[in-house]
PDB file of N, CA and C in Angstrom:
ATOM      1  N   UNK A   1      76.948 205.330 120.421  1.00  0.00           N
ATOM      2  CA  UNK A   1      75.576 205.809 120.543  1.00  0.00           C
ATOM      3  C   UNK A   1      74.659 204.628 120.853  1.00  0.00           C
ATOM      4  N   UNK A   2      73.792 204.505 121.749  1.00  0.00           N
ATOM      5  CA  UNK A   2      73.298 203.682 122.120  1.00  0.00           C
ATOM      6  C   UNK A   2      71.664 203.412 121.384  1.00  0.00           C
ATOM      7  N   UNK A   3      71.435 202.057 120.811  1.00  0.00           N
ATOM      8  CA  UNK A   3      70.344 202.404 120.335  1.00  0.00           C
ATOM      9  C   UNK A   3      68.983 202.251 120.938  1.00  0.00           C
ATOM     10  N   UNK A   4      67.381 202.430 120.188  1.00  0.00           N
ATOM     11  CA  UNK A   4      66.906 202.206 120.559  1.00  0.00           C
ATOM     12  C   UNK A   4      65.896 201.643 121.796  1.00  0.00           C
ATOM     13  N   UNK A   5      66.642 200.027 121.886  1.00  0.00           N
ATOM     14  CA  UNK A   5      66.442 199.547 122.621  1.00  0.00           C
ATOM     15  C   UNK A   5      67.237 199.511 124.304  1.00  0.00           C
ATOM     16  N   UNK A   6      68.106 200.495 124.133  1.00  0.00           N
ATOM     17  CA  UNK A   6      68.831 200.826 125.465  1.00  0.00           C
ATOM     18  C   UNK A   6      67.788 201.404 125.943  1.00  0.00           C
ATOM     19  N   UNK A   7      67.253 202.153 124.924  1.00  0.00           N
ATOM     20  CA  UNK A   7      66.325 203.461 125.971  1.00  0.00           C
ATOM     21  C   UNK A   7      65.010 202.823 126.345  1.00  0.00           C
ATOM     22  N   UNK A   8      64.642 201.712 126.245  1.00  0.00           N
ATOM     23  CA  UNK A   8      63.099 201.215 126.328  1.00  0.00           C
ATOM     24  C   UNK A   8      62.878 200.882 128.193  1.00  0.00           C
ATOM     25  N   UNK A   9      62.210 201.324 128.369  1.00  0.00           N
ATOM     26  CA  UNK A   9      61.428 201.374 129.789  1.00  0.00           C
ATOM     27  C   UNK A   9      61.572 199.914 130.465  1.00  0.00           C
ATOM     28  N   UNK A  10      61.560 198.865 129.366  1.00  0.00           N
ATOM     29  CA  UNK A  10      61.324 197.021 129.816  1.00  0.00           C
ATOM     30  C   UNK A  10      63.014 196.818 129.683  1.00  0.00           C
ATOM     31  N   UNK A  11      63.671 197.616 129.599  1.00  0.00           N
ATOM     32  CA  UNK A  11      64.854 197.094 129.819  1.00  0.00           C
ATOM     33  C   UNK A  11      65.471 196.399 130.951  1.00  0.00           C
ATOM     34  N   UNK A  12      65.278 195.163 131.276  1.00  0.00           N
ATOM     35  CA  UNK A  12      66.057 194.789 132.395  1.00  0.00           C
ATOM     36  C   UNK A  12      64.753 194.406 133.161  1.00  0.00           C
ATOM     37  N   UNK A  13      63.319 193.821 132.539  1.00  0.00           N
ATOM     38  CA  UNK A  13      62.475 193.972 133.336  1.00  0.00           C
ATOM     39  C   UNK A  13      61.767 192.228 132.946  1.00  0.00           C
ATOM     40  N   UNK A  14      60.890 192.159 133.590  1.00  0.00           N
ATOM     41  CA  UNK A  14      60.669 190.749 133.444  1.00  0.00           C
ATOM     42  C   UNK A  14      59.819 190.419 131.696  1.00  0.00           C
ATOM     43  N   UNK A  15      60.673 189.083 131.782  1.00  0.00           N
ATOM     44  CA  UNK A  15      60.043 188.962 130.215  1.00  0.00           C
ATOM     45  C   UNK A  15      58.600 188.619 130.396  1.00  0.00           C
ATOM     46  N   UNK A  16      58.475 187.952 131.206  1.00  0.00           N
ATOM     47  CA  UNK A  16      57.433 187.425 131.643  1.00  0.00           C
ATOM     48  C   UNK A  16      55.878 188.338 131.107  1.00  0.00           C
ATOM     49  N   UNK A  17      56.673 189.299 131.796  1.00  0.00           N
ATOM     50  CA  UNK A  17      55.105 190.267 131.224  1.00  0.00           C
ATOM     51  C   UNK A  17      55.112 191.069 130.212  1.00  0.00           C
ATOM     52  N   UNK A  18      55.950 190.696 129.507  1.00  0.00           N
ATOM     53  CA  UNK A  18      55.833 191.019 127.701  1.00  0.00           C
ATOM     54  C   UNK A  18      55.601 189.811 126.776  1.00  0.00           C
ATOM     55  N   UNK A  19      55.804 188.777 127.407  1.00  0.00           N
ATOM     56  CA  UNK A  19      55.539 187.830 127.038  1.00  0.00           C
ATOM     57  C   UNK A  19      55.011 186.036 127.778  1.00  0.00           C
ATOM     58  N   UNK A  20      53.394 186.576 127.817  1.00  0.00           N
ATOM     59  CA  UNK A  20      53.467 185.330 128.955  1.00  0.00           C
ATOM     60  C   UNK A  20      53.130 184.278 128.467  1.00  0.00           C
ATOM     61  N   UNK A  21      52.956 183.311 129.654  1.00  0.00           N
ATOM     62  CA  UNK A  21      52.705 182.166 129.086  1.00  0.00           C
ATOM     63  C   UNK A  21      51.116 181.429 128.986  1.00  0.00           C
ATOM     64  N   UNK A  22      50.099 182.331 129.172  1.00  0.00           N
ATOM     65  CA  UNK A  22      48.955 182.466 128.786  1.00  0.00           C
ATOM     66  C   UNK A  22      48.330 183.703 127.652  1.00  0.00           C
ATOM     67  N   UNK A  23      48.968 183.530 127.090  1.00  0.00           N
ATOM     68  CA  UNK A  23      48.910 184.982 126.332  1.00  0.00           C
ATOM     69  C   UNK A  23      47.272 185.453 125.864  1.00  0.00           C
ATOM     70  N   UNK A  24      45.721 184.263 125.831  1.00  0.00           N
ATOM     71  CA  UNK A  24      44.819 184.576 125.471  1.00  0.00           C
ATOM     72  C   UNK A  24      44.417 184.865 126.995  1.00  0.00           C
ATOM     73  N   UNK A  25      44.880 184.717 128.167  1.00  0.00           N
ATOM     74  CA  UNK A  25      43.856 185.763 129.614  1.00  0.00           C
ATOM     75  C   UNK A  25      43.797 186.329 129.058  1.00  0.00           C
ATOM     76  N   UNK A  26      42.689 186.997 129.223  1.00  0.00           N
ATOM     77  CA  UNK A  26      42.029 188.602 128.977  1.00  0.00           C
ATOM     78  C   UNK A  26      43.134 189.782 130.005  1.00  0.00           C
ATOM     79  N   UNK A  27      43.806 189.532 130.874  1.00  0.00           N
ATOM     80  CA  UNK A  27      44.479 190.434 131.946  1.00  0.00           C
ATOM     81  C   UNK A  27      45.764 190.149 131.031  1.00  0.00           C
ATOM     82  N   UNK A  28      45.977 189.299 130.288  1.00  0.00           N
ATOM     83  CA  UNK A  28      47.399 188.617 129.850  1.00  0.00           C
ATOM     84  C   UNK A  28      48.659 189.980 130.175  1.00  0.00           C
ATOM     85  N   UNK A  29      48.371 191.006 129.158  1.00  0.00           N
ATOM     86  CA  UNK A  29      49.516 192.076 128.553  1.00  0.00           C
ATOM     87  C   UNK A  29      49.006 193.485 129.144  1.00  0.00           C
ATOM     88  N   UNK A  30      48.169 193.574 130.187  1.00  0.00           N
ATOM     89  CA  UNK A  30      48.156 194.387 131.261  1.00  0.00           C
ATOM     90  C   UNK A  30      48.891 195.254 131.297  1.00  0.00           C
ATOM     91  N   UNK A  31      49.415 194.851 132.762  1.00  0.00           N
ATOM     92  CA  UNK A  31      50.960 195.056 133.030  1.00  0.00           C
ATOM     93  C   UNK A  31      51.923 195.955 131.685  1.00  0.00           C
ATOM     94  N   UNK A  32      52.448 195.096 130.867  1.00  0.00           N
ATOM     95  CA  UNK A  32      53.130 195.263 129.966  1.00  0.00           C
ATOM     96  C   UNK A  32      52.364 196.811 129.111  1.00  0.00           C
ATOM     97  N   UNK A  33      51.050 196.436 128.859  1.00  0.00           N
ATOM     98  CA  UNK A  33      50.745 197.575 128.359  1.00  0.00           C
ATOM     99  C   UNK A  33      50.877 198.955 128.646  1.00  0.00           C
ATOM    100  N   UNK A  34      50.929 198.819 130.374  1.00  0.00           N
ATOM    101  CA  UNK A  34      51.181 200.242 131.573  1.00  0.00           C
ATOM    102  C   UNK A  34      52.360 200.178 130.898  1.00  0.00           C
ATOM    103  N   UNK A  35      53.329 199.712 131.219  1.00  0.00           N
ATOM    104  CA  UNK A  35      54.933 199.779 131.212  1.00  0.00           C
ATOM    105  C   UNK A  35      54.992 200.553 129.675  1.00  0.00           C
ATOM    106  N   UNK A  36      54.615 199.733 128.669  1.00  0.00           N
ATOM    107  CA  UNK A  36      54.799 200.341 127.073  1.00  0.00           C
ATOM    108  C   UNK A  36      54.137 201.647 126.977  1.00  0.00           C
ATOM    109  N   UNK A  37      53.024 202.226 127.620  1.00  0.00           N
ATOM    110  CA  UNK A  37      52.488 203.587 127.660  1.00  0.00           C
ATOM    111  C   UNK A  37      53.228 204.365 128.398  1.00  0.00           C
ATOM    112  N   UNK A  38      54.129 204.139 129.071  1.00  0.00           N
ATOM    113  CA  UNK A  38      55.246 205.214 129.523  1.00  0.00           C
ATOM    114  C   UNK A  38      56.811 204.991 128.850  1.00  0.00           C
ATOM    115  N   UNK A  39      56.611 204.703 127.794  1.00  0.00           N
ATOM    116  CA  UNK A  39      58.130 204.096 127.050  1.00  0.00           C
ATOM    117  C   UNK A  39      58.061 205.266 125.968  1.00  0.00           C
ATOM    118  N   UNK A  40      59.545 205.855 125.729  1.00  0.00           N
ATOM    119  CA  UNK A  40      59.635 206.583 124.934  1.00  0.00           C
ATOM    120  C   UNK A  40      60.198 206.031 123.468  1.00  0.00           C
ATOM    121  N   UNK A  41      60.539 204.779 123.535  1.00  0.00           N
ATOM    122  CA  UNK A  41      60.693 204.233 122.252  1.00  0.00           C
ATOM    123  C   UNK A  41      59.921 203.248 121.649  1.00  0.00           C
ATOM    124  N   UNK A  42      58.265 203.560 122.351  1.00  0.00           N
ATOM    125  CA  UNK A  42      57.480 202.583 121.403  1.00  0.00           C
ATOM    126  C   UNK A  42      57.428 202.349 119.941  1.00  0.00           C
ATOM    127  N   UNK A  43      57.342 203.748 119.224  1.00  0.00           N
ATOM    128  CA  UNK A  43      57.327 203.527 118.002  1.00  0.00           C
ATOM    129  C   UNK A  43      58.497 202.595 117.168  1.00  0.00           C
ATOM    130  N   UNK A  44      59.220 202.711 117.787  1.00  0.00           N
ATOM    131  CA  UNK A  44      60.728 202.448 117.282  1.00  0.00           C
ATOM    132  C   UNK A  44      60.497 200.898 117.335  1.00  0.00           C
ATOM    133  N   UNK A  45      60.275 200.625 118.498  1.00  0.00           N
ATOM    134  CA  UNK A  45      59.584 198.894 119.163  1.00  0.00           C
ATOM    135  C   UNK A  45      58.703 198.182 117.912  1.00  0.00           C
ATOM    136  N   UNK A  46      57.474 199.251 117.917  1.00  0.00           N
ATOM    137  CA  UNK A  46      56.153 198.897 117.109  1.00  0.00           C
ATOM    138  C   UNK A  46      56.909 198.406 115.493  1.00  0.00           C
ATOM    139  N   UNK A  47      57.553 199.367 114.897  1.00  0.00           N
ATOM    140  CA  UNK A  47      58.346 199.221 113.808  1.00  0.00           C
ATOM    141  C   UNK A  47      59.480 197.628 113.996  1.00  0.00           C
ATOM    142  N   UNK A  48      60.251 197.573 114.711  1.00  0.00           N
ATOM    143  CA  UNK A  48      60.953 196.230 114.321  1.00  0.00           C
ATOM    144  C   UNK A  48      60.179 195.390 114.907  1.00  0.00           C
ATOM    145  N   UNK A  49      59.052 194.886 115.173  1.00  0.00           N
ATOM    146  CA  UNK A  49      58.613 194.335 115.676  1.00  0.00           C
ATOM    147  C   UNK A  49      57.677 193.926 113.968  1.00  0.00           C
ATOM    148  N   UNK A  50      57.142 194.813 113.555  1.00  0.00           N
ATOM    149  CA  UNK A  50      56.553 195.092 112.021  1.00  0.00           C
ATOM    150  C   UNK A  50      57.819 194.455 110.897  1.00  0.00           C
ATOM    151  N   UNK A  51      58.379 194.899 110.662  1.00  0.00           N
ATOM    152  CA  UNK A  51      59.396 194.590 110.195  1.00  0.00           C
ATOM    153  C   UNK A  51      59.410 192.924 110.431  1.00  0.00           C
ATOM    154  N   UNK A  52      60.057 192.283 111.613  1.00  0.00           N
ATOM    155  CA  UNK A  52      60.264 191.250 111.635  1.00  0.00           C
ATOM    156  C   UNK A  52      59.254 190.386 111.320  1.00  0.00           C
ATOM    157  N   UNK A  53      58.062 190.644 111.576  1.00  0.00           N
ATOM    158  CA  UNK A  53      56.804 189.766 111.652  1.00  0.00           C
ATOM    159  C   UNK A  53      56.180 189.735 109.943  1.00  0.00           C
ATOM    160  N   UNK A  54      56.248 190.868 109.296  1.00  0.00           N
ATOM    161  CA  UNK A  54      55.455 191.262 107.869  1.00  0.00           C
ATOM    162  C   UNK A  54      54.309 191.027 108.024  1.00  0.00           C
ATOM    163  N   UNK A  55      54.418 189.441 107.030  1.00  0.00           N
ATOM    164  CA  UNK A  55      52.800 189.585 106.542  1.00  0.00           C
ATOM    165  C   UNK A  55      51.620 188.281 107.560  1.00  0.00           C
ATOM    166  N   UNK A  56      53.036 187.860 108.646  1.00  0.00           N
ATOM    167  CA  UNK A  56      52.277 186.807 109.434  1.00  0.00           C
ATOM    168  C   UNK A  56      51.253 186.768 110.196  1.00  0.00           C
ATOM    169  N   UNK A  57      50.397 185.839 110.539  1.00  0.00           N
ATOM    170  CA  UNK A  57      49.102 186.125 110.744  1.00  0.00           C
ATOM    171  C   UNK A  57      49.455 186.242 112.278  1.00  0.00           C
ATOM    172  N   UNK A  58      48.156 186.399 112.821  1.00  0.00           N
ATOM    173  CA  UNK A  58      48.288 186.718 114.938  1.00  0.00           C
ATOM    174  C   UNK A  58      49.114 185.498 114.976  1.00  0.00           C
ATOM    175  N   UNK A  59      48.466 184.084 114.359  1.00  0.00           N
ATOM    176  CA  UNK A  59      49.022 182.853 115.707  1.00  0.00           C
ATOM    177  C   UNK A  59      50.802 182.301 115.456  1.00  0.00           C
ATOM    178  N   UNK A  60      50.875 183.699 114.546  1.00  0.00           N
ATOM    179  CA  UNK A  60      52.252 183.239 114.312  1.00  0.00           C
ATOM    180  C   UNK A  60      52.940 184.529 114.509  1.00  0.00           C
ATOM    181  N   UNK A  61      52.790 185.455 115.618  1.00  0.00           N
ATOM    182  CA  UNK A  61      53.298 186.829 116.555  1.00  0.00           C
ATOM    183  C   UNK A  61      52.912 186.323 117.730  1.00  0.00           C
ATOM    184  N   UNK A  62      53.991 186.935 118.608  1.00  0.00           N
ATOM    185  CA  UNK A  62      53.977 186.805 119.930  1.00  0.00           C
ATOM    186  C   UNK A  62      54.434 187.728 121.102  1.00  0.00           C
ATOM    187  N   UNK A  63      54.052 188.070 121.787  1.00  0.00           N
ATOM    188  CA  UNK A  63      54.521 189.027 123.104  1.00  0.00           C
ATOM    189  C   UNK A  63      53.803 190.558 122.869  1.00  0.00           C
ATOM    190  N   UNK A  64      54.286 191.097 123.497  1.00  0.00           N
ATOM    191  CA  UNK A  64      53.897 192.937 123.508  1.00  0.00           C
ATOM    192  C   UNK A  64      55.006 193.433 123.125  1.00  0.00           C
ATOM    193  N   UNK A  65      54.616 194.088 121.839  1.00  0.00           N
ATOM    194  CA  UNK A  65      56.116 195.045 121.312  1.00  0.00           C
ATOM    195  C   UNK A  65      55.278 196.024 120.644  1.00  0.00           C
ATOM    196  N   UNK A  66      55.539 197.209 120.830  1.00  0.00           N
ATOM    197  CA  UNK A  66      55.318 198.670 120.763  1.00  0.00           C
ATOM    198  C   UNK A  66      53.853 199.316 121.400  1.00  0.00           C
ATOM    199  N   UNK A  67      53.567 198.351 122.241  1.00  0.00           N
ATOM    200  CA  UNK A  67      52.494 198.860 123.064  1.00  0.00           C
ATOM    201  C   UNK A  67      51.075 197.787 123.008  1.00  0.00           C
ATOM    202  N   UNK A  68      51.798 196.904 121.489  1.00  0.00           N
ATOM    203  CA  UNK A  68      50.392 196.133 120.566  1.00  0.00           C
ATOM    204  C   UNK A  68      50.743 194.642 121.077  1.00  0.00           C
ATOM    205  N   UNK A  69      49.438 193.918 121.255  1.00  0.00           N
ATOM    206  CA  UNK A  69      49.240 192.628 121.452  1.00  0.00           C
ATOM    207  C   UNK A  69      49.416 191.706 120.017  1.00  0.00           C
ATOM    208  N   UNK A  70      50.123 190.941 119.994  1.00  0.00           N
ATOM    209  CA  UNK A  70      49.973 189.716 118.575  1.00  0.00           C
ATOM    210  C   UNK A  70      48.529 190.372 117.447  1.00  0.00           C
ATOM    211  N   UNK A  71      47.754 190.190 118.295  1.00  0.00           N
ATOM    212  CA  UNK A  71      46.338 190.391 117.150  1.00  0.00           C
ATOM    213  C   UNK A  71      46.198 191.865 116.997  1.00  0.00           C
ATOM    214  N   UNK A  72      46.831 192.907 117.650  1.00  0.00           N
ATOM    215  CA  UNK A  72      46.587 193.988 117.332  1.00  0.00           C
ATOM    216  C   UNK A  72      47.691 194.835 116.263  1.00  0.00           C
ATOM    217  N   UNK A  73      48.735 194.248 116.403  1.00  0.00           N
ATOM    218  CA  UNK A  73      49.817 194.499 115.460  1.00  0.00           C
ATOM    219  C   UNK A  73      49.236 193.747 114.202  1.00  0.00           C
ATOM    220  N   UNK A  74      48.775 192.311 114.015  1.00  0.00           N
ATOM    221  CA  UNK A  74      47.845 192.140 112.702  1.00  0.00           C
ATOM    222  C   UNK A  74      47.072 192.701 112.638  1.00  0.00           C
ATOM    223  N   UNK A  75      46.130 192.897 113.241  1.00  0.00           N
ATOM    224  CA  UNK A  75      44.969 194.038 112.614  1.00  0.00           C
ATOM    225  C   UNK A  75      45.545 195.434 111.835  1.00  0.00           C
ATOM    226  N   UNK A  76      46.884 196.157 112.509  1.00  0.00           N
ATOM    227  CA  UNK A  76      46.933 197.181 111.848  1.00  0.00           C
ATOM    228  C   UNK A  76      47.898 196.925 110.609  1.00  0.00           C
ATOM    229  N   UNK A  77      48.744 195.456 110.342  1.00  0.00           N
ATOM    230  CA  UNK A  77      49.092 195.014 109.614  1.00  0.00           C
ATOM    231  C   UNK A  77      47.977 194.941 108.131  1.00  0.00           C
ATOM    232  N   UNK A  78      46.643 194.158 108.698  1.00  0.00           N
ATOM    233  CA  UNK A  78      45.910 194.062 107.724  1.00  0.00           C
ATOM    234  C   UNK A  78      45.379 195.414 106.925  1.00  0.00           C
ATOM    235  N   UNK A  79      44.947 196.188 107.919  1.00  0.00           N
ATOM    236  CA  UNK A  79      44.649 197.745 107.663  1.00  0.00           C
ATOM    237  C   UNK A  79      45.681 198.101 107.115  1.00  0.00           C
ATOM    238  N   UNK A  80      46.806 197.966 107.010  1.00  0.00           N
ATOM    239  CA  UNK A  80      47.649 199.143 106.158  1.00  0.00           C
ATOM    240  C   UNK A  80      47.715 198.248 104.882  1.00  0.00           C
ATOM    241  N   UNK A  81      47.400 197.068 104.472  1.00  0.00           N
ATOM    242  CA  UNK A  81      47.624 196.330 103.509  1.00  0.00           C
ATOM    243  C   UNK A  81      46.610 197.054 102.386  1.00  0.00           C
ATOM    244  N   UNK A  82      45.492 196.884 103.186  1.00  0.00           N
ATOM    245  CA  UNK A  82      43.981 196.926 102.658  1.00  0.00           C
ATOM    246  C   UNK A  82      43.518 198.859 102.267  1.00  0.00           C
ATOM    247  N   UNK A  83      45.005 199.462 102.790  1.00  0.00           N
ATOM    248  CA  UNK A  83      44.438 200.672 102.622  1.00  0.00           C
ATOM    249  C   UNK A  83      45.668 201.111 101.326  1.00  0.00           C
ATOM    250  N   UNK A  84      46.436 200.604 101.184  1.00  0.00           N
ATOM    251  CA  UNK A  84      47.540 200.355 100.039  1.00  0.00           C
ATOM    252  C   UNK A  84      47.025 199.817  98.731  1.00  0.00           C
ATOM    253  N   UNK A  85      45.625 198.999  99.090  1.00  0.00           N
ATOM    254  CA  UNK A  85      45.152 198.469  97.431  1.00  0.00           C
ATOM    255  C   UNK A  85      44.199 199.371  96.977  1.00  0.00           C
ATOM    256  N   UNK A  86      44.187 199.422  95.911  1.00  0.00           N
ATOM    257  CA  UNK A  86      43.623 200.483  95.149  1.00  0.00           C
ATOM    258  C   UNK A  86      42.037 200.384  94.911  1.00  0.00           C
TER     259      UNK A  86
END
């Protein structure tokens, strides 16, 4: 059974634009973002991508994984922290 990541849309596609090497352009994750809005295993992406990263801040995440930029996967990192405390 093939997992996940067989089925992802960037399979076989340039890393480049999931992960560049200017990553603060404003155009940076573009591209990548089109590509991840037609992927049927974002969530799946968004999750090990969560997983691997936890509680690290943006400048220590990198690339486009589940549709989210470094700072946007922390932001919803921080938000689910902050909505967990009582």
């Amino acid at each position: 059974m093939a997992g996940w990541r067989d089925r992802a849309v960037c399979v076989g596609g340039e890393p480049e634009i999931f992960f560049p090497s200017e990553p603060s352009h404003p155009n940076a994750y573009a591209v990548a973002r089109a590509v991840c809005a037609q992927c049927p295993v974002r969530a799946e992406c968004f999750n090990a991508a969560a997983s691997a990263e936890g509680g690290r801040a943006a400048d220590y995440r990198y690339g486009m994984w589940g549709g989210l930029t470094p700072e946007e996967r922390a932001s919803r990192h921080r938000a689910a922290r902050k909505a967990e405390t009582p």
